[in-house]
C-alpha atoms as a PDB file:
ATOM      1  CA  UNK A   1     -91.960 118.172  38.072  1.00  0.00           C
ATOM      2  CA  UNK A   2     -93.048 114.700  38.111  1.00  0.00           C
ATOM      3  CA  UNK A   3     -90.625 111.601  38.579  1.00  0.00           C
ATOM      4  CA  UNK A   4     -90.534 109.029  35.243  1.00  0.00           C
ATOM      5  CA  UNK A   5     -91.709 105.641  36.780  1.00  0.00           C
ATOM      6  CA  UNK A   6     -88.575 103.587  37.074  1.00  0.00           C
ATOM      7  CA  UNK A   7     -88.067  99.672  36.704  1.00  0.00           C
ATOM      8  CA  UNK A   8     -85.758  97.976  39.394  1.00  0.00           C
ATOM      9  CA  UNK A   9     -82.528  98.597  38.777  1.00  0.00           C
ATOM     10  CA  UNK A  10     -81.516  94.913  39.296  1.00  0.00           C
ATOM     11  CA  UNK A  11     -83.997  94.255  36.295  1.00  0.00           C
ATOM     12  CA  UNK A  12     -80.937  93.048  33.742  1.00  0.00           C
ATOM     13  CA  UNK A  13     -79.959  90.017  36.679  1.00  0.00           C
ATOM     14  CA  UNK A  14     -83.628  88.797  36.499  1.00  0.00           C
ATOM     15  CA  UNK A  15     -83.411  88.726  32.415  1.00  0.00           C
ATOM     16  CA  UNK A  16     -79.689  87.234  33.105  1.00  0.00           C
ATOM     17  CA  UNK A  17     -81.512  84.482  35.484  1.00  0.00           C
ATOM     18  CA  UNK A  18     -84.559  83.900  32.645  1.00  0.00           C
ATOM     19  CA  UNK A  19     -81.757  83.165  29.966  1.00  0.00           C
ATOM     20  CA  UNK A  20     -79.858  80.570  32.174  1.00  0.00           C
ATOM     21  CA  UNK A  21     -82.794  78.944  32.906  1.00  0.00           C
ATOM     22  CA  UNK A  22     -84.094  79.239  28.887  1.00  0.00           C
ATOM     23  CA  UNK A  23     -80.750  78.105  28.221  1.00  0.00           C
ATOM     24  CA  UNK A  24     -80.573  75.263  30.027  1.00  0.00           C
ATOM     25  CA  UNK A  25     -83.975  73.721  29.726  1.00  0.00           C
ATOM     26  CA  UNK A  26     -83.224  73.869  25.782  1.00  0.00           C
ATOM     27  CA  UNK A  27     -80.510  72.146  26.189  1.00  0.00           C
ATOM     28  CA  UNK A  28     -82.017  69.602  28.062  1.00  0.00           C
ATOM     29  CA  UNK A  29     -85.248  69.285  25.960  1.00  0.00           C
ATOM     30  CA  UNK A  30     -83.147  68.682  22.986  1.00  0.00           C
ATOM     31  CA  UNK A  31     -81.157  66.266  24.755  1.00  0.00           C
ATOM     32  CA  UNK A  32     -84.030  64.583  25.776  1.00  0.00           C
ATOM     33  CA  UNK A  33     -85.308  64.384  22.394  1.00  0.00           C
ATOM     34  CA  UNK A  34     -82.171  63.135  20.987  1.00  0.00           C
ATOM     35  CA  UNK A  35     -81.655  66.293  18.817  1.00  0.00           C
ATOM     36  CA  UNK A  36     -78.402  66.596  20.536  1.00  0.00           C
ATOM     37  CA  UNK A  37     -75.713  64.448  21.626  1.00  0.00           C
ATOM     38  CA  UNK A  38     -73.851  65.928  24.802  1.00  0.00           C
ATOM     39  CA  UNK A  39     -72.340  62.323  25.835  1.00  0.00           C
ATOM     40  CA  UNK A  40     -69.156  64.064  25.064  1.00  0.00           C
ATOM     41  CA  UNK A  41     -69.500  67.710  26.629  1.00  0.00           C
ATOM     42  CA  UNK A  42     -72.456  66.732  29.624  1.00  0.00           C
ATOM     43  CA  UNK A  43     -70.548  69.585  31.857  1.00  0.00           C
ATOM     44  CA  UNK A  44     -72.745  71.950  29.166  1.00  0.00           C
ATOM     45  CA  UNK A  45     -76.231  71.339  30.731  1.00  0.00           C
ATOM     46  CA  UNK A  46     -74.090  71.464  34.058  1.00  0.00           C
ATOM     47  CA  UNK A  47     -72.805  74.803  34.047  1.00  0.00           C
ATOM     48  CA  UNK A  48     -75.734  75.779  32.635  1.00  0.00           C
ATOM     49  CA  UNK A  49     -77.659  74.852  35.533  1.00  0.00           C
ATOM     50  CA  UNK A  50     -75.337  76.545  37.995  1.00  0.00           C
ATOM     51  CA  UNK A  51     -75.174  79.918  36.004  1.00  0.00           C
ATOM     52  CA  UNK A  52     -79.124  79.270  36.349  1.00  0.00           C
ATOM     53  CA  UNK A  53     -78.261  78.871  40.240  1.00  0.00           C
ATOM     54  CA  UNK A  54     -76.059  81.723  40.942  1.00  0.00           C
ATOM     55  CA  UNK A  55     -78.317  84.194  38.478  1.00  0.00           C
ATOM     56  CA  UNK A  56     -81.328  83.415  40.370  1.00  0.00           C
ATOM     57  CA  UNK A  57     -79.536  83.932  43.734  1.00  0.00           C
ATOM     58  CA  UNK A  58     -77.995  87.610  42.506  1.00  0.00           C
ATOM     59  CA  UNK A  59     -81.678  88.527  41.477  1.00  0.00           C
ATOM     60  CA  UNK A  60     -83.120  87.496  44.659  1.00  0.00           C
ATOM     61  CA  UNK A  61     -80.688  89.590  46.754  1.00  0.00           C
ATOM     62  CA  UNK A  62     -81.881  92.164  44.971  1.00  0.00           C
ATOM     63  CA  UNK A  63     -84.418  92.701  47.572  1.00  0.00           C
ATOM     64  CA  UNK A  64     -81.985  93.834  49.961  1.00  0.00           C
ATOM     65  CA  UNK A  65     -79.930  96.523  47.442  1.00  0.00           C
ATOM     66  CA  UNK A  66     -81.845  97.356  44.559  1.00  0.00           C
ATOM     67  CA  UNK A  67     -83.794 100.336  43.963  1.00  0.00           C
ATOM     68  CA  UNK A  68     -86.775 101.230  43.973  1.00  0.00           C
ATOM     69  CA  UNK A  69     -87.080  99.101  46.858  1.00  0.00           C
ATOM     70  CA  UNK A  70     -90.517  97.882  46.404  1.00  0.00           C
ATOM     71  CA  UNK A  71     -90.392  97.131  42.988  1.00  0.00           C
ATOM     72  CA  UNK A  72     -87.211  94.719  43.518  1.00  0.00           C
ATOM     73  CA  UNK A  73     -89.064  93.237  46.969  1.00  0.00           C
ATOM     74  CA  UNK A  74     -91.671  92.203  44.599  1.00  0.00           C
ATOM     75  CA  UNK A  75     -89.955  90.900  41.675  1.00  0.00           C
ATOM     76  CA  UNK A  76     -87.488  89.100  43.985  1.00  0.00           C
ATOM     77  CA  UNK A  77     -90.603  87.198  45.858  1.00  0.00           C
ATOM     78  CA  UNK A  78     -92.221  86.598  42.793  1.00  0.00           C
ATOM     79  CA  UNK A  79     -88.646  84.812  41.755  1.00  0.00           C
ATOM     80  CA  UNK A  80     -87.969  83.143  45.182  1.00  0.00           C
ATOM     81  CA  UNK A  81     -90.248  79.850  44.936  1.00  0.00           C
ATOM     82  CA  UNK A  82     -88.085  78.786  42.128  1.00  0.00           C
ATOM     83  CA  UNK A  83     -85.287  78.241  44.994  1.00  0.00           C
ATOM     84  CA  UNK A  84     -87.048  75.038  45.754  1.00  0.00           C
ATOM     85  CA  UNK A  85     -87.569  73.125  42.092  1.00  0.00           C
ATOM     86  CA  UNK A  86     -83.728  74.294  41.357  1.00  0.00           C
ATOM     87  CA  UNK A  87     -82.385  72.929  44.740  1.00  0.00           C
ATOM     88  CA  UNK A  88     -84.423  70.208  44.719  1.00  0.00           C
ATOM     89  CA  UNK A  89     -82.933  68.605  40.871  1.00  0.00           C
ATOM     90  CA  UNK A  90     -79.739  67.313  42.028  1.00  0.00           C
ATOM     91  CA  UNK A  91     -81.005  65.139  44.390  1.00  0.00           C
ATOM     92  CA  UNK A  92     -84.047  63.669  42.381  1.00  0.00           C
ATOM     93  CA  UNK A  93     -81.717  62.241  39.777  1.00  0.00           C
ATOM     94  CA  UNK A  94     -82.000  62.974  35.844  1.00  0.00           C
ATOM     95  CA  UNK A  95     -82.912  59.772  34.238  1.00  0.00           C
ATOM     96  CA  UNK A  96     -86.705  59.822  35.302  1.00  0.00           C
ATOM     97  CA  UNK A  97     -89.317  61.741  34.867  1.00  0.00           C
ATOM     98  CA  UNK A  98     -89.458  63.716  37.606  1.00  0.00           C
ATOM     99  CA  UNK A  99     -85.953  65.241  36.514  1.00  0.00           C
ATOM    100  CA  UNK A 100     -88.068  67.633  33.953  1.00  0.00           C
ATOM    101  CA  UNK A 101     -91.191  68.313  35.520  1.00  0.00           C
ATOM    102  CA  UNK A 102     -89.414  69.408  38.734  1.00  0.00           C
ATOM    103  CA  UNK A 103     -87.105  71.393  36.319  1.00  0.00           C
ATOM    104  CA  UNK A 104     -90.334  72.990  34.435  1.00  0.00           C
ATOM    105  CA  UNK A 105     -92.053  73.567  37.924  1.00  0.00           C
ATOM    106  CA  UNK A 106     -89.629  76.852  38.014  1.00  0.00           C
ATOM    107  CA  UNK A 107     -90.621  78.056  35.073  1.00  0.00           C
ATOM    108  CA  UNK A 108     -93.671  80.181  36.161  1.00  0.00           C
ATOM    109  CA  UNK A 109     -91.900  82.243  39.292  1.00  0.00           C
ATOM    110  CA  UNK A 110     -88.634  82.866  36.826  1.00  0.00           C
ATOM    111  CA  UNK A 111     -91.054  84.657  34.482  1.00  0.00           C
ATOM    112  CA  UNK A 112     -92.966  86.084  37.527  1.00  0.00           C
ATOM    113  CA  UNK A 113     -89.859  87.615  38.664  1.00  0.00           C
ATOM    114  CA  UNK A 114     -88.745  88.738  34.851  1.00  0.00           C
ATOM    115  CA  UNK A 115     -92.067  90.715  34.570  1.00  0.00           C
ATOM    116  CA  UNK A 116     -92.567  91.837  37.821  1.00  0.00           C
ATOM    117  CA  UNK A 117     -88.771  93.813  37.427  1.00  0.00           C
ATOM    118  CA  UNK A 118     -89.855  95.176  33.911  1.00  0.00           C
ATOM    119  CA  UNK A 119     -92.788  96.724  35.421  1.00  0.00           C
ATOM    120  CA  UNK A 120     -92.794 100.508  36.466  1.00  0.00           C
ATOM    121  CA  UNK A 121     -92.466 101.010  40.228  1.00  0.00           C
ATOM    122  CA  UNK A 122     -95.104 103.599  41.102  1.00  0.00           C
ATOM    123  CA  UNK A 123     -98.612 101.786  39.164  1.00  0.00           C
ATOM    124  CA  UNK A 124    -101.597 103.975  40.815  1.00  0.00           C
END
């Protein structure tokens, strides 16, 4: 009898990761547009951005645990070059422009990795 293709097991921390990041850059557009205030509650966008952190971390150490093996290899090097845009904000500061371009610039490998651990594992 022949096996059901099977997504990566680690598939809902890569969807956990997308939503931090959708999350936070939101928040940060609409800050940045003045649709929302957060002088009073700025720890928002914060935590945000280390749930963003850690979520991203948890899917990329999927590599090492998850099953099917190659199908979490794959989704979690499609996700690790957004390791360098997200480690790289805190020290560019966030009042220039740089602050959402480097932000956006991890945009393409979180949805990399988000598709690439929705997809079945054994494509011929």
């Amino acid at each position: 009898m022949r096996q059901r293709p099977r997504r990566t097991n680690a598939a809902p921390l890569f969807a956990a990761a997308a939503i931090a990041y959708g999350a936070n850059a939101a928040l940060g557009t609409a800050v940045a547009t003045k649709t929302i205030d957060t002088r009073n509650f700025r720890w928002v966008h914060h935590a945000l951005y280390i749930a963003t952190c850690v979520t991203t971390a948890a899917a990329i150490s999927a590599a090492v645990w998850a099953r099917p093996r190659s199908a979490s290899r794959r989704a979690a090097l499609a996700l690790l070059p957004a390791t360098a845009p997200l480690a790289a904000i805190p020290y560019l500061g966030s009042h220039t422009a740089r602050h959402p371009l480097v932000a956006l610039a991890a945009a393409p490998f979180i949805v990399a990795g988000l598709a690439c651990s929705r997809r079945p594992s054994d494509r011929k």
